[in-house]
Protein backbone atom coordinates (compact mmCIF):
# COMPACT_ATOMS: atom_id res chain seq x y z
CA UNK A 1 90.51 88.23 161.25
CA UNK A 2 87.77 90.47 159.73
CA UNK A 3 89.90 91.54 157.41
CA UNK A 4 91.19 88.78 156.23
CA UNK A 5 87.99 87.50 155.31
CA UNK A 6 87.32 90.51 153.07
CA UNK A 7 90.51 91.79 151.47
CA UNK A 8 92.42 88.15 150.91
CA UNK A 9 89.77 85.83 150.28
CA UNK A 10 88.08 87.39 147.17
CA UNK A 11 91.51 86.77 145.22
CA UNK A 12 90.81 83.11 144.88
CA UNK A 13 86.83 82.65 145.47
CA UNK A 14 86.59 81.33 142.57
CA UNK A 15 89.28 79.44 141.83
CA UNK A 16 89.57 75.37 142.63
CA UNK A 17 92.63 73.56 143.88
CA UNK A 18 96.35 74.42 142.63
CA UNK A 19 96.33 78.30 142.83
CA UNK A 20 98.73 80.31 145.25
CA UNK A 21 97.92 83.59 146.92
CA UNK A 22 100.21 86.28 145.21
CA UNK A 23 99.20 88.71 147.37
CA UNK A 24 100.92 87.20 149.87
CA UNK A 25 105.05 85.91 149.96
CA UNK A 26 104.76 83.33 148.34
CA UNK A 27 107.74 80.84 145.98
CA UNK A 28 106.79 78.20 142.59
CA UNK A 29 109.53 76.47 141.74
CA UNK A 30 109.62 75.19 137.95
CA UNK A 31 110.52 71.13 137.58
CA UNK A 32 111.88 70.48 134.53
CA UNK A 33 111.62 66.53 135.16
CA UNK A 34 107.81 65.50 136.23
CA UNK A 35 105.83 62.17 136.53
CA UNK A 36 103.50 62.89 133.56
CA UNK A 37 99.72 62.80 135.07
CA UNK A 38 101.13 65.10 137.92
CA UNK A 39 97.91 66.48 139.35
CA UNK A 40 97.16 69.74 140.08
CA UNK A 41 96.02 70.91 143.66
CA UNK A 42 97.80 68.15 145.05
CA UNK A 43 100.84 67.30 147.40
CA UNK A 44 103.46 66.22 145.24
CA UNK A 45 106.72 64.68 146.58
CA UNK A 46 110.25 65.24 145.38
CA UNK A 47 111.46 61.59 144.47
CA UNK A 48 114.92 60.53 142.37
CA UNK A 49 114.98 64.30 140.73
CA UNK A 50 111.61 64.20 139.17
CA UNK A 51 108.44 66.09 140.61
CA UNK A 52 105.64 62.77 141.12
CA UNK A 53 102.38 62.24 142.29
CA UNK A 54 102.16 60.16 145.62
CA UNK A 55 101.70 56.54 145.41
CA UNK A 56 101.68 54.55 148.50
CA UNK A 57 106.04 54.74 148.69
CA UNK A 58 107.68 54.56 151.89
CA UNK A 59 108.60 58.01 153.20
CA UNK A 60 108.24 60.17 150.09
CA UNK A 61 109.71 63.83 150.68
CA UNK A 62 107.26 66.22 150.02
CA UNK A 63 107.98 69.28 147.21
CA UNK A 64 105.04 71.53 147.61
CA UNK A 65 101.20 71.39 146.19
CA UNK A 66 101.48 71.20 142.40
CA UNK A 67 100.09 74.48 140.80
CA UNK A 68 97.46 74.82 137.93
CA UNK A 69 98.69 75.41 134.90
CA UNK A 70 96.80 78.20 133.13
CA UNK A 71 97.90 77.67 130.00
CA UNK A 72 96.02 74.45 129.92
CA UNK A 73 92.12 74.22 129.10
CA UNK A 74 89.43 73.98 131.83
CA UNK A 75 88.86 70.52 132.82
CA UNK A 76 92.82 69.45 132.42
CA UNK A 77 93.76 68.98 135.54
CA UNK A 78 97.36 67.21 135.06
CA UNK A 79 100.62 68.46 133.36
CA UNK A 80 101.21 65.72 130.31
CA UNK A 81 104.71 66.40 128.38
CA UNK A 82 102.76 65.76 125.37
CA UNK A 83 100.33 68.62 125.93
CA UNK A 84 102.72 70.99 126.92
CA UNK A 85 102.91 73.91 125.05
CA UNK A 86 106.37 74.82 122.62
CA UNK A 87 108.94 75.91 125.00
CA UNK A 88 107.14 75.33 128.13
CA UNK A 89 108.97 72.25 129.56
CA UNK A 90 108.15 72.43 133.33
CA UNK A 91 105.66 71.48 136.26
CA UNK A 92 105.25 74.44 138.59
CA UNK A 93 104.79 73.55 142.47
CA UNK A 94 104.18 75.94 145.03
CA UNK A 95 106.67 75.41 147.74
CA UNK A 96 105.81 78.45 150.44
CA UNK A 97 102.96 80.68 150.82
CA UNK A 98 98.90 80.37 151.12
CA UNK A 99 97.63 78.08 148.25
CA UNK A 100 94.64 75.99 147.51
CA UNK A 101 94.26 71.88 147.91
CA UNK A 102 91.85 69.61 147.07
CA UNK A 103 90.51 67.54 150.65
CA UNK A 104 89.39 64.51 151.02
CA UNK A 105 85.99 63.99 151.18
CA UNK A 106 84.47 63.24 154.19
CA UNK A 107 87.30 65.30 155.90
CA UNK A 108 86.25 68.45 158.40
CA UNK A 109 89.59 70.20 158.90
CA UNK A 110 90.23 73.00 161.57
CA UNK A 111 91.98 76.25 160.86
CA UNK A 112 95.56 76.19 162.11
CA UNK A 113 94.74 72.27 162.03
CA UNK A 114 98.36 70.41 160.43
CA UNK A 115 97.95 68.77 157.13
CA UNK A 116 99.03 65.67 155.91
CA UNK A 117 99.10 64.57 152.29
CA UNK A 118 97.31 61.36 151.52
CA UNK A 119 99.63 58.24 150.73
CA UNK A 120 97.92 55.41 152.82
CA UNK A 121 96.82 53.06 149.65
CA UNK A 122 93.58 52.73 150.62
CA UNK A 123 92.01 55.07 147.89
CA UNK A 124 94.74 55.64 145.24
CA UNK A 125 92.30 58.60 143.63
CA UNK A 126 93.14 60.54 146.75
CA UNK A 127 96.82 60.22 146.83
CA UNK A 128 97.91 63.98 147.54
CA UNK A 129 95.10 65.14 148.36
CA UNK A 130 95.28 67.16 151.79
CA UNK A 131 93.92 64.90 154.86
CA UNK A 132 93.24 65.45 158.75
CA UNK A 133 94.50 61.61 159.15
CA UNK A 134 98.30 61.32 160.31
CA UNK A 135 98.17 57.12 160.55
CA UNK A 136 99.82 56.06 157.25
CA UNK A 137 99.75 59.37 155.80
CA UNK A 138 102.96 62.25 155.48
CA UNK A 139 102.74 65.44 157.70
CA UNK A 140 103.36 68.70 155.23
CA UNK A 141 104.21 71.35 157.01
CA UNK A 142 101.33 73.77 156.07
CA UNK A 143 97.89 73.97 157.90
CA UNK A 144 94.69 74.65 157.15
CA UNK A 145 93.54 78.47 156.88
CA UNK A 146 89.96 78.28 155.07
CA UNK A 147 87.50 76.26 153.31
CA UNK A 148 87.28 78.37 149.57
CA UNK A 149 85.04 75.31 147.82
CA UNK A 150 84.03 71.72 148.77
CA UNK A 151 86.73 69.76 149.54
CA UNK A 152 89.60 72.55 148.49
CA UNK A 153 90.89 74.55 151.38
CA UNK A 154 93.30 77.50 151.44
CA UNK A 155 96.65 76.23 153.32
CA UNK A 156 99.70 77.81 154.45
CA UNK A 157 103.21 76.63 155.35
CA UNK A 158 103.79 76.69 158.85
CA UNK A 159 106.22 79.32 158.87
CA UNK A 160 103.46 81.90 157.06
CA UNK A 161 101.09 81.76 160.31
């Protein structure tokens, strides 16, 4: 565990939600067809061949956590066709490895603790975001590793732990 903590962790310590662990085996698949607004550092779910934020639909299938797009400036924090630079026509989502999600507030995940992306309705500015709450929400496969930030946690899928 000890070294975890020292020779993993300072790759992303200062990084927010959306990043994945390269160090690590990891796989970003490129979406050529995405929901413009797609957040980054969210659970995104795979829906009619287009990459989409969640939204409260009935058993949405979930792609991966959508990853930050560098070529953006700081403070975007959503892929927008329009913004996109020439030739770049794609939403990235990491679907395997150790990545970073933004939590809901108020949450107090556990490490190995399962995650579940938010899709209840209740508070439509946390749809995706990672949750400790199965009722109404969609299990993910990955679980909780480490808190990096407030309210962004380094995950992994199952199958990585």
């Amino acid at each position: 565990m000890a070294a975890f903590a020292t020779t993993v962790k300072t790759e992303y310590d200062a990084l927010g939600s959306g990043e994945v662990l390269r160090s690590k085996p990891s796989n970003v698949d490129a979406f050529a067809t995405f929901e413009d607004g797609l957040i980054f550092g969210r659970f995104a779910k795979y829906d009619t061949g287009s990459l989409d934020n969640l939204d409260n639909s009935a058993t949405p299938t979930i792609a991966g956590i959508v990853n930050r797009d560098i070529t953006q400036p700081t403070g975007v924090n959503t892929y927008d066709s329009t913004r996109l630079p020439a030739g770049s026509l794609s939403a990235d989502c990491i679907t395997f490895g150790f990545a970073t999600v933004d939590v809901v507030t108020g949450d107090t995940p556990a490490r190995y603790g399962v995650v579940y992306a938010t899709n209840d309705g209740l508070v439509p500015a946390d749809y995706g975001k990672a949750t400790t709450t199965a009722l109404n929400n969609v299990a993910t496969n990955w679980v909780y590793i480490e808190e990096v930030q407030t309210d962004v946690w380094l995950v992994a899928r199952k199958e990585m732990v």
